[in-house]
Each structure stands twice: as structure tokens, then as C-alpha cells.
C-alpha atoms as a PDB file:
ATOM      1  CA  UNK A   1       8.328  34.658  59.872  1.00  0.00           C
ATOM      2  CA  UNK A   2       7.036  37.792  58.502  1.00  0.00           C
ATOM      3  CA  UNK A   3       9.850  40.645  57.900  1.00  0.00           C
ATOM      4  CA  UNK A   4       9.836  43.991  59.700  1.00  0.00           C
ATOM      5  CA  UNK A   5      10.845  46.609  57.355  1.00  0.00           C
ATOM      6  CA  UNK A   6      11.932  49.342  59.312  1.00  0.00           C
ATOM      7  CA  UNK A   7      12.488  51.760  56.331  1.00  0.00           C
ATOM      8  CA  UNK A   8      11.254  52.227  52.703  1.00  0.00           C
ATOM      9  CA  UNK A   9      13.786  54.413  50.573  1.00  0.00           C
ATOM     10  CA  UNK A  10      11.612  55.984  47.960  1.00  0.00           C
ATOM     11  CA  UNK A  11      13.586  57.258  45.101  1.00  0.00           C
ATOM     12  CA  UNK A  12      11.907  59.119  41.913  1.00  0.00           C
ATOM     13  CA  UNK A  13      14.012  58.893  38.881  1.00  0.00           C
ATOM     14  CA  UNK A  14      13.896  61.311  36.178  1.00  0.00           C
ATOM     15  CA  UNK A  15      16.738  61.754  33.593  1.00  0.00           C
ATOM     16  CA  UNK A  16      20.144  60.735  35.949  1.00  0.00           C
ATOM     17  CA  UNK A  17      20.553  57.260  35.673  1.00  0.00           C
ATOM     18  CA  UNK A  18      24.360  57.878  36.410  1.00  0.00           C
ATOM     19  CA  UNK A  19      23.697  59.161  39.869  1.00  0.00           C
ATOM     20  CA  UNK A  20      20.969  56.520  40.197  1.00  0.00           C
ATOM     21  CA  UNK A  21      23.265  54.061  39.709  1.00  0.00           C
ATOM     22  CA  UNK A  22      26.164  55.792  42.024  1.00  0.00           C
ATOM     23  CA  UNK A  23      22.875  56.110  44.777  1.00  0.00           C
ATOM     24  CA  UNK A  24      21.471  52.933  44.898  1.00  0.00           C
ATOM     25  CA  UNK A  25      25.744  51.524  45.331  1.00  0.00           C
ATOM     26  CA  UNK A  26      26.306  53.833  47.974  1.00  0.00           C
ATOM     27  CA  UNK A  27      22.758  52.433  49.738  1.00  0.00           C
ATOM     28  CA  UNK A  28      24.370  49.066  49.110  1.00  0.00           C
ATOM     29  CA  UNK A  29      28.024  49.661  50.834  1.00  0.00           C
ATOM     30  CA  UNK A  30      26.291  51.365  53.444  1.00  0.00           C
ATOM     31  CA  UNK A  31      25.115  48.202  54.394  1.00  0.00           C
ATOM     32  CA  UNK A  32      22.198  49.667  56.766  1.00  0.00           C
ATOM     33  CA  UNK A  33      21.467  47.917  60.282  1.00  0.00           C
ATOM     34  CA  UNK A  34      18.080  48.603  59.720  1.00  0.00           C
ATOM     35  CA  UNK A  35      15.620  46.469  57.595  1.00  0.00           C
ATOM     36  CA  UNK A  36      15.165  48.473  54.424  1.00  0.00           C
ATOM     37  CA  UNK A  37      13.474  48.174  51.384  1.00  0.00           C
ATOM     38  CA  UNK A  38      14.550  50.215  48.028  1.00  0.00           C
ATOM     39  CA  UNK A  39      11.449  51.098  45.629  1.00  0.00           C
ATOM     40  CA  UNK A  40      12.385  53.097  43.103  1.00  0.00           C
ATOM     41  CA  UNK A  41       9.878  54.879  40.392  1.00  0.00           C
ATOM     42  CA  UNK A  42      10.702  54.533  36.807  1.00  0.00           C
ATOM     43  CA  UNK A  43       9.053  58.482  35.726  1.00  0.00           C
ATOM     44  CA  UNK A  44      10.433  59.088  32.299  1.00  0.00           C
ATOM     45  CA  UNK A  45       8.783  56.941  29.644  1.00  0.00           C
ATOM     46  CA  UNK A  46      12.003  58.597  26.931  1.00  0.00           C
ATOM     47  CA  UNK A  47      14.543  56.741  29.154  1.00  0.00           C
ATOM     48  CA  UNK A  48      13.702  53.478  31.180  1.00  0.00           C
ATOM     49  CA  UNK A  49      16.105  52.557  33.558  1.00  0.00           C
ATOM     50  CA  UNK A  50      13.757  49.596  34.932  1.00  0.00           C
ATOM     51  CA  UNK A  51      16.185  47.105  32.871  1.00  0.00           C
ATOM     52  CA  UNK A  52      19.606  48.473  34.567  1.00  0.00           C
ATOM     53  CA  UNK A  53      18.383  48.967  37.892  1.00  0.00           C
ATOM     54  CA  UNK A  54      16.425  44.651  37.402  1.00  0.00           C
ATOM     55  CA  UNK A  55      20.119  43.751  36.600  1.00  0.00           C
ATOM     56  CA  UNK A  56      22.552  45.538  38.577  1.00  0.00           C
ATOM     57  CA  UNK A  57      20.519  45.697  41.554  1.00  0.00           C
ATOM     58  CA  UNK A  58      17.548  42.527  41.844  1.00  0.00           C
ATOM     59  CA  UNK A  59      16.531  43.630  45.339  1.00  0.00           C
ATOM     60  CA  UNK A  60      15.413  46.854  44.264  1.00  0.00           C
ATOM     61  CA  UNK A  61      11.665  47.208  43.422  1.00  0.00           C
ATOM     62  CA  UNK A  62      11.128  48.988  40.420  1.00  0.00           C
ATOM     63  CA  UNK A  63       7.517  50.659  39.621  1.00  0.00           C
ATOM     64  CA  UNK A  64       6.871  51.768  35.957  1.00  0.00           C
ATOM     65  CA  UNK A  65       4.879  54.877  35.428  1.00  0.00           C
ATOM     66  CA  UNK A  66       3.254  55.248  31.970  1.00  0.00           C
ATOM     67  CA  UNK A  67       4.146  58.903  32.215  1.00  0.00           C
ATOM     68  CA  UNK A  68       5.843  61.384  33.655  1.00  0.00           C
ATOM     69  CA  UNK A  69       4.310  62.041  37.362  1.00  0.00           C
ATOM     70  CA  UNK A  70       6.490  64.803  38.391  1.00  0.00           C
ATOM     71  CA  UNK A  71       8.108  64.375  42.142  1.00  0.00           C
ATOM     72  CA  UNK A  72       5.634  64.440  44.060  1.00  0.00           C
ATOM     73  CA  UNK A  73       3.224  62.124  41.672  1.00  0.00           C
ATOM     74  CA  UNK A  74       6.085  59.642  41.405  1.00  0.00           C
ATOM     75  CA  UNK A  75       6.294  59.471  45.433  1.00  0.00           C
ATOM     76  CA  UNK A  76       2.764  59.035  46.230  1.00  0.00           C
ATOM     77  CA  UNK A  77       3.477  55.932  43.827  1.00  0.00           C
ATOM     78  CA  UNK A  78       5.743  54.447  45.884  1.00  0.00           C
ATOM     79  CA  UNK A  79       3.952  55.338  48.335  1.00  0.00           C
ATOM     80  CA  UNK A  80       1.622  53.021  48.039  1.00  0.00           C
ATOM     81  CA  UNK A  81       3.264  50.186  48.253  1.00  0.00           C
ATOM     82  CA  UNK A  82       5.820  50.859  50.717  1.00  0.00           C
ATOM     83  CA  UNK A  83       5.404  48.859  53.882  1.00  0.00           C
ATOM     84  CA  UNK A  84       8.285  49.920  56.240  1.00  0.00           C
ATOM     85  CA  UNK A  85       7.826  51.704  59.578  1.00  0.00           C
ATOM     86  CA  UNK A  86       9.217  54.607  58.170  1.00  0.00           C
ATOM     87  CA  UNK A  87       9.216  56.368  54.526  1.00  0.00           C
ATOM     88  CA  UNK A  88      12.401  57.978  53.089  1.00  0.00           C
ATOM     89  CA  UNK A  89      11.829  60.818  50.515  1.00  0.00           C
ATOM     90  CA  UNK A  90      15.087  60.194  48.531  1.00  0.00           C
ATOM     91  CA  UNK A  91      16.841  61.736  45.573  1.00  0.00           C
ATOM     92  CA  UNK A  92      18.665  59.865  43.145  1.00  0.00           C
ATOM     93  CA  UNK A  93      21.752  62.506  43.520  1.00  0.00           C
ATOM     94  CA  UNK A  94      22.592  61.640  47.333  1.00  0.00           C
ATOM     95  CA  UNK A  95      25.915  59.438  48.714  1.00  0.00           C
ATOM     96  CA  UNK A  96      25.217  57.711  51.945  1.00  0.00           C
ATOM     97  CA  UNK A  97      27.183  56.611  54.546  1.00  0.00           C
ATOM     98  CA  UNK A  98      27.357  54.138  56.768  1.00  0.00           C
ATOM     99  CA  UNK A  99      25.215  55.153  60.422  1.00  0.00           C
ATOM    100  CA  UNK A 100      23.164  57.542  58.359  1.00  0.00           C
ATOM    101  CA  UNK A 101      19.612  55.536  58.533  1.00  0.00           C
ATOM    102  CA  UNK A 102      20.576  54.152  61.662  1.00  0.00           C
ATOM    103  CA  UNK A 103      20.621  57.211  63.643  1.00  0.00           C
ATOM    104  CA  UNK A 104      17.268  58.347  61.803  1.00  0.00           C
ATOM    105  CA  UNK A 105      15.301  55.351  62.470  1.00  0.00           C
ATOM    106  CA  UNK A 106      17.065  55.544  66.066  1.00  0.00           C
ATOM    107  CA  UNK A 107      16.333  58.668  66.684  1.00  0.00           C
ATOM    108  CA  UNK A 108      12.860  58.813  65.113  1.00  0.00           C
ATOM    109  CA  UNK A 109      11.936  55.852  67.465  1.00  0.00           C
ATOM    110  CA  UNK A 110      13.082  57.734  70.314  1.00  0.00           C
ATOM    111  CA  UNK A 111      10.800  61.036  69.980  1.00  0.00           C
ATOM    112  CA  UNK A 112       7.477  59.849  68.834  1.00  0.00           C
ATOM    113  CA  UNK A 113       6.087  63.512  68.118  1.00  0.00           C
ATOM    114  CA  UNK A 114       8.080  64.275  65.160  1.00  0.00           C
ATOM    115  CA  UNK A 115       6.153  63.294  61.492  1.00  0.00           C
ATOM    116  CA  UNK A 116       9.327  64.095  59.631  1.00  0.00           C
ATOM    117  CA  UNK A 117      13.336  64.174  60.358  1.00  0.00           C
ATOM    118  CA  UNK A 118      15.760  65.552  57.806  1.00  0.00           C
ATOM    119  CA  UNK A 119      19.775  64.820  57.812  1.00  0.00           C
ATOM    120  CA  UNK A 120      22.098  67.427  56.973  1.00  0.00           C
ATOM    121  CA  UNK A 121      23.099  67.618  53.786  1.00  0.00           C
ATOM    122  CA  UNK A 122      26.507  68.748  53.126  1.00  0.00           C
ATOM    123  CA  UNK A 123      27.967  69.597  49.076  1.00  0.00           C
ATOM    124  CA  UNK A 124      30.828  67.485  47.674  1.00  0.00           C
ATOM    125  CA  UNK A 125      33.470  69.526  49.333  1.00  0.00           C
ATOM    126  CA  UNK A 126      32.652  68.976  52.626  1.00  0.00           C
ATOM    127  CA  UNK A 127      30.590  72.551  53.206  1.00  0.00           C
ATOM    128  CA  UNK A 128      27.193  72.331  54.850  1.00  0.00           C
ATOM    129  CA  UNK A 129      24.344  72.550  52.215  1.00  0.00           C
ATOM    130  CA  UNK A 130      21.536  74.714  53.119  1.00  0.00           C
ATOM    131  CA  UNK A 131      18.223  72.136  53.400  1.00  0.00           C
ATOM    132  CA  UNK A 132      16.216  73.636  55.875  1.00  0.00           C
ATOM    133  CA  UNK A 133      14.147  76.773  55.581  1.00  0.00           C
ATOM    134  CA  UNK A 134      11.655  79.538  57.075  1.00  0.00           C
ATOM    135  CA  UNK A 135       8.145  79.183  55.029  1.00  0.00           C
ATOM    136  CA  UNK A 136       9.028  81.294  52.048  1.00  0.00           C
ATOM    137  CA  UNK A 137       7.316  84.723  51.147  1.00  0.00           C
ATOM    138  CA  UNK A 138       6.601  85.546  47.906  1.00  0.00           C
ATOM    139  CA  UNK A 139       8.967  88.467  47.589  1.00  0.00           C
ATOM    140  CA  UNK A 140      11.938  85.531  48.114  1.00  0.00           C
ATOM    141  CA  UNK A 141      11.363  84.585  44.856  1.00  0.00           C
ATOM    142  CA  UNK A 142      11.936  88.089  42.943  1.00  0.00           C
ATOM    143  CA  UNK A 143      14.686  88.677  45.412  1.00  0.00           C
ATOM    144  CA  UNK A 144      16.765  85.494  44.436  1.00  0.00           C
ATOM    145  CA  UNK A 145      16.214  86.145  40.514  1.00  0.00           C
ATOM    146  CA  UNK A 146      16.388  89.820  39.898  1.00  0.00           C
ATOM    147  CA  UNK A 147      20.018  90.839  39.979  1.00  0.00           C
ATOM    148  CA  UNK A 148      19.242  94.195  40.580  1.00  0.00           C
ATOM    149  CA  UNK A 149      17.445  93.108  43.495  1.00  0.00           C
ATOM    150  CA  UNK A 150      19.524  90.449  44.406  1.00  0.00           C
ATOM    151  CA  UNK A 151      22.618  93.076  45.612  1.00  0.00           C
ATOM    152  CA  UNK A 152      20.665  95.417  47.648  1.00  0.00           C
ATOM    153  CA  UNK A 153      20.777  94.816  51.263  1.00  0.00           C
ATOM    154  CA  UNK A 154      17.446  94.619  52.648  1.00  0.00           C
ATOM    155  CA  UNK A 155      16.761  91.584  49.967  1.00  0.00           C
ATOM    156  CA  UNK A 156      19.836  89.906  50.997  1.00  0.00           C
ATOM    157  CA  UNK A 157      18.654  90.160  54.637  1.00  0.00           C
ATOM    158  CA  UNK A 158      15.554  88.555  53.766  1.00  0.00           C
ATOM    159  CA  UNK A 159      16.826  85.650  51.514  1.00  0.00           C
ATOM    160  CA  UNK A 160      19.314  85.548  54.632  1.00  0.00           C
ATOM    161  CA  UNK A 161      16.617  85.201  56.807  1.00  0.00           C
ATOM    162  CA  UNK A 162      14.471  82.418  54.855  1.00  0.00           C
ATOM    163  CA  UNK A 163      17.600  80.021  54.695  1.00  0.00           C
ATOM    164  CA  UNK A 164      18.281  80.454  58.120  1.00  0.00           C
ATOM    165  CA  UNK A 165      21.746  81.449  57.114  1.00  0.00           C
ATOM    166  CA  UNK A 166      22.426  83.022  61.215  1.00  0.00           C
ATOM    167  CA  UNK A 167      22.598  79.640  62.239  1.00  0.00           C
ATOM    168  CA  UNK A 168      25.725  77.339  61.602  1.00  0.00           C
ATOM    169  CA  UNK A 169      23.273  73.749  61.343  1.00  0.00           C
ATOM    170  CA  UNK A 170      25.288  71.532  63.825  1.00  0.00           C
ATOM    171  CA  UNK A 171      22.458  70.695  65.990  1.00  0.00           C
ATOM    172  CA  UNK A 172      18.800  69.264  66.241  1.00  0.00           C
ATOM    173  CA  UNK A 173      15.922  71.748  66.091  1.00  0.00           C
ATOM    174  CA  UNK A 174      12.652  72.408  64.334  1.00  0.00           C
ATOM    175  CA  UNK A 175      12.160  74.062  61.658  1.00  0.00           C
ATOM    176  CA  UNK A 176       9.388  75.336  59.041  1.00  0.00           C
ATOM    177  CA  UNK A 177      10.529  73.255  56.243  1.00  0.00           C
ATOM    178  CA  UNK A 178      12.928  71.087  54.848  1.00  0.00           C
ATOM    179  CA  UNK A 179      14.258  69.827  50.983  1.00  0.00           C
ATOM    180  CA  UNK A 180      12.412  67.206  49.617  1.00  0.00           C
ATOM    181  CA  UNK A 181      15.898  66.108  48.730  1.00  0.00           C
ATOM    182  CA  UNK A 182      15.492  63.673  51.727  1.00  0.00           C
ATOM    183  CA  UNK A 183      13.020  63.467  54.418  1.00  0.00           C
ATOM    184  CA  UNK A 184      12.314  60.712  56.986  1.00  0.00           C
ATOM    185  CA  UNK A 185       8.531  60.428  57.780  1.00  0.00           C
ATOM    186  CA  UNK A 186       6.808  58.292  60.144  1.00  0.00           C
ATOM    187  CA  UNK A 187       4.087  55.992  59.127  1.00  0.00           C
ATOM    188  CA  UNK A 188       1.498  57.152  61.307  1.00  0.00           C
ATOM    189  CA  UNK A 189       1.857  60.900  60.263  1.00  0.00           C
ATOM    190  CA  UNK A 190       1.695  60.006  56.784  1.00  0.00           C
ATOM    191  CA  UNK A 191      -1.683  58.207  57.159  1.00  0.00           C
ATOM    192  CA  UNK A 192      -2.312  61.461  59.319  1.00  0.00           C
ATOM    193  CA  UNK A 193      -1.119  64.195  56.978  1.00  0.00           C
ATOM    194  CA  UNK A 194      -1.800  61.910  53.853  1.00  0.00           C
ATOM    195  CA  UNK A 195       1.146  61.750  50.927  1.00  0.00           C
ATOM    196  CA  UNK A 196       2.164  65.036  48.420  1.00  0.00           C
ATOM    197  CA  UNK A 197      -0.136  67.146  46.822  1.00  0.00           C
ATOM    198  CA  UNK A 198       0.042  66.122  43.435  1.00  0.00           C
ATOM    199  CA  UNK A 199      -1.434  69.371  41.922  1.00  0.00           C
ATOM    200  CA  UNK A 200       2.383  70.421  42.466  1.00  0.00           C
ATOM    201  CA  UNK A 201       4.167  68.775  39.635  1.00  0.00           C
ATOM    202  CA  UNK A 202       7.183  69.774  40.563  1.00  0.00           C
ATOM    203  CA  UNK A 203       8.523  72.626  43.302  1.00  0.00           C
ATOM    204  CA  UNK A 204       6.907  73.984  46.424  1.00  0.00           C
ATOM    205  CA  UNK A 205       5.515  70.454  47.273  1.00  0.00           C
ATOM    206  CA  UNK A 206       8.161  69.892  50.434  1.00  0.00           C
ATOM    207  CA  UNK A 207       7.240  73.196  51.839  1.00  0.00           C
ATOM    208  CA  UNK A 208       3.488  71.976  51.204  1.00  0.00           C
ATOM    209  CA  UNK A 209       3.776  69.147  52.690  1.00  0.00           C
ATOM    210  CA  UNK A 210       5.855  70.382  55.937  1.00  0.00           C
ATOM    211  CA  UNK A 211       3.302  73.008  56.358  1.00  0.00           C
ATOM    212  CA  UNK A 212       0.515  70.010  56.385  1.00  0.00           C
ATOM    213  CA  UNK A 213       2.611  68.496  58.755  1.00  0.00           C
ATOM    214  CA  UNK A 214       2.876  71.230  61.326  1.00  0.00           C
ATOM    215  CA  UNK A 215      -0.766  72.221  60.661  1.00  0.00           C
ATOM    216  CA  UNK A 216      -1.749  67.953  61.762  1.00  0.00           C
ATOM    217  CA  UNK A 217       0.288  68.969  64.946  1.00  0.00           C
ATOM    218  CA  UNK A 218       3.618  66.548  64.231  1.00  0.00           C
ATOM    219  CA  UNK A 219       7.021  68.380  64.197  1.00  0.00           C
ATOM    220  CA  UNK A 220       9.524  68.456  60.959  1.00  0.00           C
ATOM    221  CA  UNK A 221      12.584  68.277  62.661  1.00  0.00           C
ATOM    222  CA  UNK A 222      16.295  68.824  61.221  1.00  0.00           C
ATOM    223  CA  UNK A 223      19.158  66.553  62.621  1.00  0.00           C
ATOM    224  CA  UNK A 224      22.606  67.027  61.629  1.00  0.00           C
ATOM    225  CA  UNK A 225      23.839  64.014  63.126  1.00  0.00           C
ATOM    226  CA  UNK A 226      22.519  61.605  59.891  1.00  0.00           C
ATOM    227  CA  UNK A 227      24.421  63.188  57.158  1.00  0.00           C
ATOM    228  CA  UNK A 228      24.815  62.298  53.443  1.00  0.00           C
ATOM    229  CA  UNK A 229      25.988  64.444  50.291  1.00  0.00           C
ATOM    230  CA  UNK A 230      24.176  66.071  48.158  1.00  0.00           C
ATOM    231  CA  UNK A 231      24.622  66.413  44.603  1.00  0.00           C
ATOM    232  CA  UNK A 232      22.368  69.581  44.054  1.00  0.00           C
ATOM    233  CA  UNK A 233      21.448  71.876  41.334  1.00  0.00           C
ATOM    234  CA  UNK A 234      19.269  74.741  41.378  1.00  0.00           C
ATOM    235  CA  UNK A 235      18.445  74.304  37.277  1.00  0.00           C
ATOM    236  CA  UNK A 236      16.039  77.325  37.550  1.00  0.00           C
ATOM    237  CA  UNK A 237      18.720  79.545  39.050  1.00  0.00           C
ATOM    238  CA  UNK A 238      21.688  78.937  36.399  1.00  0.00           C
ATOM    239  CA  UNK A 239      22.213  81.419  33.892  1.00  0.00           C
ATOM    240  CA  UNK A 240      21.122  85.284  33.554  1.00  0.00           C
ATOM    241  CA  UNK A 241      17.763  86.843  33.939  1.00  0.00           C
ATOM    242  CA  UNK A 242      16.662  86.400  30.722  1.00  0.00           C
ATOM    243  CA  UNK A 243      18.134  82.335  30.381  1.00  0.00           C
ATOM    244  CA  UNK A 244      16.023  81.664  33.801  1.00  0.00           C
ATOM    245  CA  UNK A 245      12.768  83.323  31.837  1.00  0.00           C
ATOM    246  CA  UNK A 246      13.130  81.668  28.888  1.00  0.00           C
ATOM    247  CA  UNK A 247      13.968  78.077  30.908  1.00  0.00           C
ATOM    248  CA  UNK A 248      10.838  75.637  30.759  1.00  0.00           C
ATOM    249  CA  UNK A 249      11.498  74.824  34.766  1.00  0.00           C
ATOM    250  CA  UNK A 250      11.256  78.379  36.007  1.00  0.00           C
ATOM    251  CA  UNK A 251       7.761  78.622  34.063  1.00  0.00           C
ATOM    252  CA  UNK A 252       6.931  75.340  36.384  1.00  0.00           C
ATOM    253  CA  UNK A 253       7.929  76.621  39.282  1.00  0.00           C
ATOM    254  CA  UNK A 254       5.948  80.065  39.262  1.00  0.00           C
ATOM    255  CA  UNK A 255       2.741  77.889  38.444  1.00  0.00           C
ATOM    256  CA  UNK A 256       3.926  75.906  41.775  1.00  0.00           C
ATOM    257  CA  UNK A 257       4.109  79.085  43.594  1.00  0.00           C
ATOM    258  CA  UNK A 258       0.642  80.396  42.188  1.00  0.00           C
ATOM    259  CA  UNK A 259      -0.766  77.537  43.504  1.00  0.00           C
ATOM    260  CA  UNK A 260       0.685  77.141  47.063  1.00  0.00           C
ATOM    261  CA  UNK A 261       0.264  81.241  47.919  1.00  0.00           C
ATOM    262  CA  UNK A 262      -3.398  80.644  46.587  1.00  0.00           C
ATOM    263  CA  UNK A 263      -3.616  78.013  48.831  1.00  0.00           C
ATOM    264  CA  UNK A 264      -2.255  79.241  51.840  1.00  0.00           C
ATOM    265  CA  UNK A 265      -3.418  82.771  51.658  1.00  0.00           C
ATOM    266  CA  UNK A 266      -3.685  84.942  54.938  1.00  0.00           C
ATOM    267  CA  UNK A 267      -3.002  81.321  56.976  1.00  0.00           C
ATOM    268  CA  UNK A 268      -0.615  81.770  59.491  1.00  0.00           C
ATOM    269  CA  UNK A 269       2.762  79.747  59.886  1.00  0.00           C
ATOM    270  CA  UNK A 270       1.408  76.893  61.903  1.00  0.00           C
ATOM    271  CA  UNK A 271       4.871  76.784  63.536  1.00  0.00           C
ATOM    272  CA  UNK A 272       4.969  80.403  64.828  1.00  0.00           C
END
């Protein structure tokens, strides 16, 4: 008899084979209800981890790019050979607990008009991470990196505003985007939608694809009640003005932003 997969955890590994390792445990003592498959992407050609991850974990698919994809490159990888009902977006920096992909796969099953369902993420202390977003305006940028900026109030307002910050995230609603540090998407929409844009190496492709998702008519949806930790650092926001400049990642992510305000200009949000 043929196996049902019910979900395919997709993980793109980079340079943290530490928290790869620490992921793909806590997927293991988790021990999921649901029939899962774990593909992850081997994306750095200076540090293969396709010999740890063979030994430590043998149920684990690995896939072995030739060079480095970026995320969303890496994902439609895995993408294409996933075979469960449903896709999880993963990143290798997330502890999960037991009920977690339960109650996603449960509650995906249960409202068939949503493409994509995020958990809440919470930090390592406890606090509630903020994951899900208003479609960011341009200014956002500029008003999260200038200092000067940065401390006057009508740019605190608006950065406010874009991470939803009036809202204390305890309960299910819809929303304009979500991290691609973990998102839940539904078989059919992805054949719908179709997988990342990989013209995005890296940056701006969740809010991409959300936006392709709302604009194909299926709802990104944020569900506190599937939780996990998040290990998350904003690399291009550590550091003064001048250390963001001058770091490599910050040039990568305006070229991201170029590219998706180019895309979508004068659209409106498709989930006004």
C-alpha cells in the first residue's frame, strides 16, 4: 500500500548546520501524528552537510545543489519533489513541539479556502515574535534603517502599522503577509499560484509570494494556535548606519526591493 504523506517539511540550509541539526531533532521528538516527509536542500557548496544530516538522520532526503540557489531557489528545489498534501516552508533555526503540524494539517483540512497558514512564532524567551505583516511600502525600509528617522513619531507609527504591532496575535485572522520563516501551503494553491519567484535571491520573496496568493484568490492566514520558536536574526539590521551599508546582505536586499516595487507598481493590495 502506497503511503499518504500528509506533509513535506522543506528546509533550505545555508551556513547553520548547528541549528540544522537542533531542527531536524526537535522534528524527530515531536514525533508528528501526521505522515511527514523531511527534504532538506544542501545550498552551500563551501560547507556540505549532506554527510551529517545521511548519518544522523537516514530518513531525511537530502538534495545537493551545485550552487548556491538563494531561499527561494533552494525551495522551488524541494519543491519538486515533494509529494505530501501539504508543503512546509521551514527554516533550519525553528524548535517544534509536539501538536504543532497537527493542528496545521487539521486545521488546513478544515477550511479549504486558505493557500497558506502560518503558526505563531514566539523568541526564545517566551515573547511573541512578530511574523505577520501589512504589504510593506517603500518608505518602511528608510524608516527602519535611518536612525534619525527611526525616532520620529510619524515613522514609528508607520513601521507600527506594517507589523501590525496594535494587535496582541492570539487569534486566527488574515493577513497580507507572513515570514517565510514557516508557512503551510496547500497543494492545490501551489500548482495554482506556482512556487517562489526565483529572480528574488534572497528577501521580499514571502511577501511576493503571499501577494500571488491573494491575487489567485486563496487566503494567507495566521494561526496562533500551531506555535514553534524562532531563532531569528535580522543580519541586515545589526550594527550602525554605516555597518548595515557596508554589509553585503543589505546590498541584496535593496536589489530585492527594486525588483518587487518594479513589479508591483500602482497594483493595489489584493487583500484590501
Amino acid at each position: 500500500m502506497v503511503r499518504m504523506i500528509d506533509l513535506s517539511i522543506l528546509i533550505v540550509h545555508y551556513n547553520t548546520p548547528g541549528l540544522l541539526r537542533q531542527t531536524l531533532k526537535g522534528i524527530e521528538s515531536s514525533a508528528p501524528k501526521v505522515a511527514c516527509e523531511v527534504i532538506v536542500v544542501d545550498n552551500n557548496p563551501r560547507q556540505r552537510i549532506e554527510a551529517m544530516v545521511k548519518k544522523e538522520f537516514p530518513n531525511v532526503r537530502v538534495l545537493v545543489s551545485d550552487r548556491n540557489l538563494g531561499f527561494g531557489g533552494g525551495m522551488n528545489k524541494a519543491m519538486e519533489v515533494a509529494e505530501g498534501r501539504y508543503v512546509l516552508v521551514f527554516n533550519p533555526d525553528i524548535c517544534l513541539f509536539p501538536g504543532a503540524l497537527e493542528e496545521l494539517v487539521s486545521y488546513m483540512d478544515a477550511h479549504k479556502d486558505i493557500g497558506m497558514l502560518a503558526p505563531q512564532l514566539r523568541n526564545p524567551d517566551g515573547s511573541v515574535q512578530m511574523s505577520c505583516f501589512r504589504f510593506m511600502g517603500p518608505e518602511i525600509i528608510a524608516y527602519r534603517r535611518v536612525p534619525v528617522l527611526r525616532s520620529m513619531g510619524f515613522a514609528k507609527r508607520a513601521i507600527d502599522r506594517y507589523m501590525m504591532a496594535e494587535w496582541d496575535h492570539s487569534q486566527t485572522r488574515d493577513v497580507d503577509y507572513v515570514l517565510g520563516a514557516a508557512m503551510c501551503v496547500r497543494r492545490e494553491a501551489l500548482k495554482d499560484v506556482g512556487p517562489f519567484d526565483s529572480n528574488f535571491f534572497v528577501y521580499f520573496e514571502d511577501q511576493d509570494w503571499c501577494r500571488r496568493f491573494w491575487k489567485a484568490g486563496w487566503r494567507v492566514t495566521y494561526h496562533p494556535k500551531a506555535w514553534m520558536v524562532h531563532y531569528h536574526r535580522r543580519e541586515t539590521a545589526e550594527g550602525g548606519f554605516l555597518a548595515q551599508v557596508r554589509n553585503p546582505l543589505t546590498r541584496v536586499q535593496l536589489k530585492s526591493a527594486l525588483y518587487y516595487y518594479r513589479k508591483y507598481q500602482g497594483e493595489p493590495n489584493p487583500h484590501a
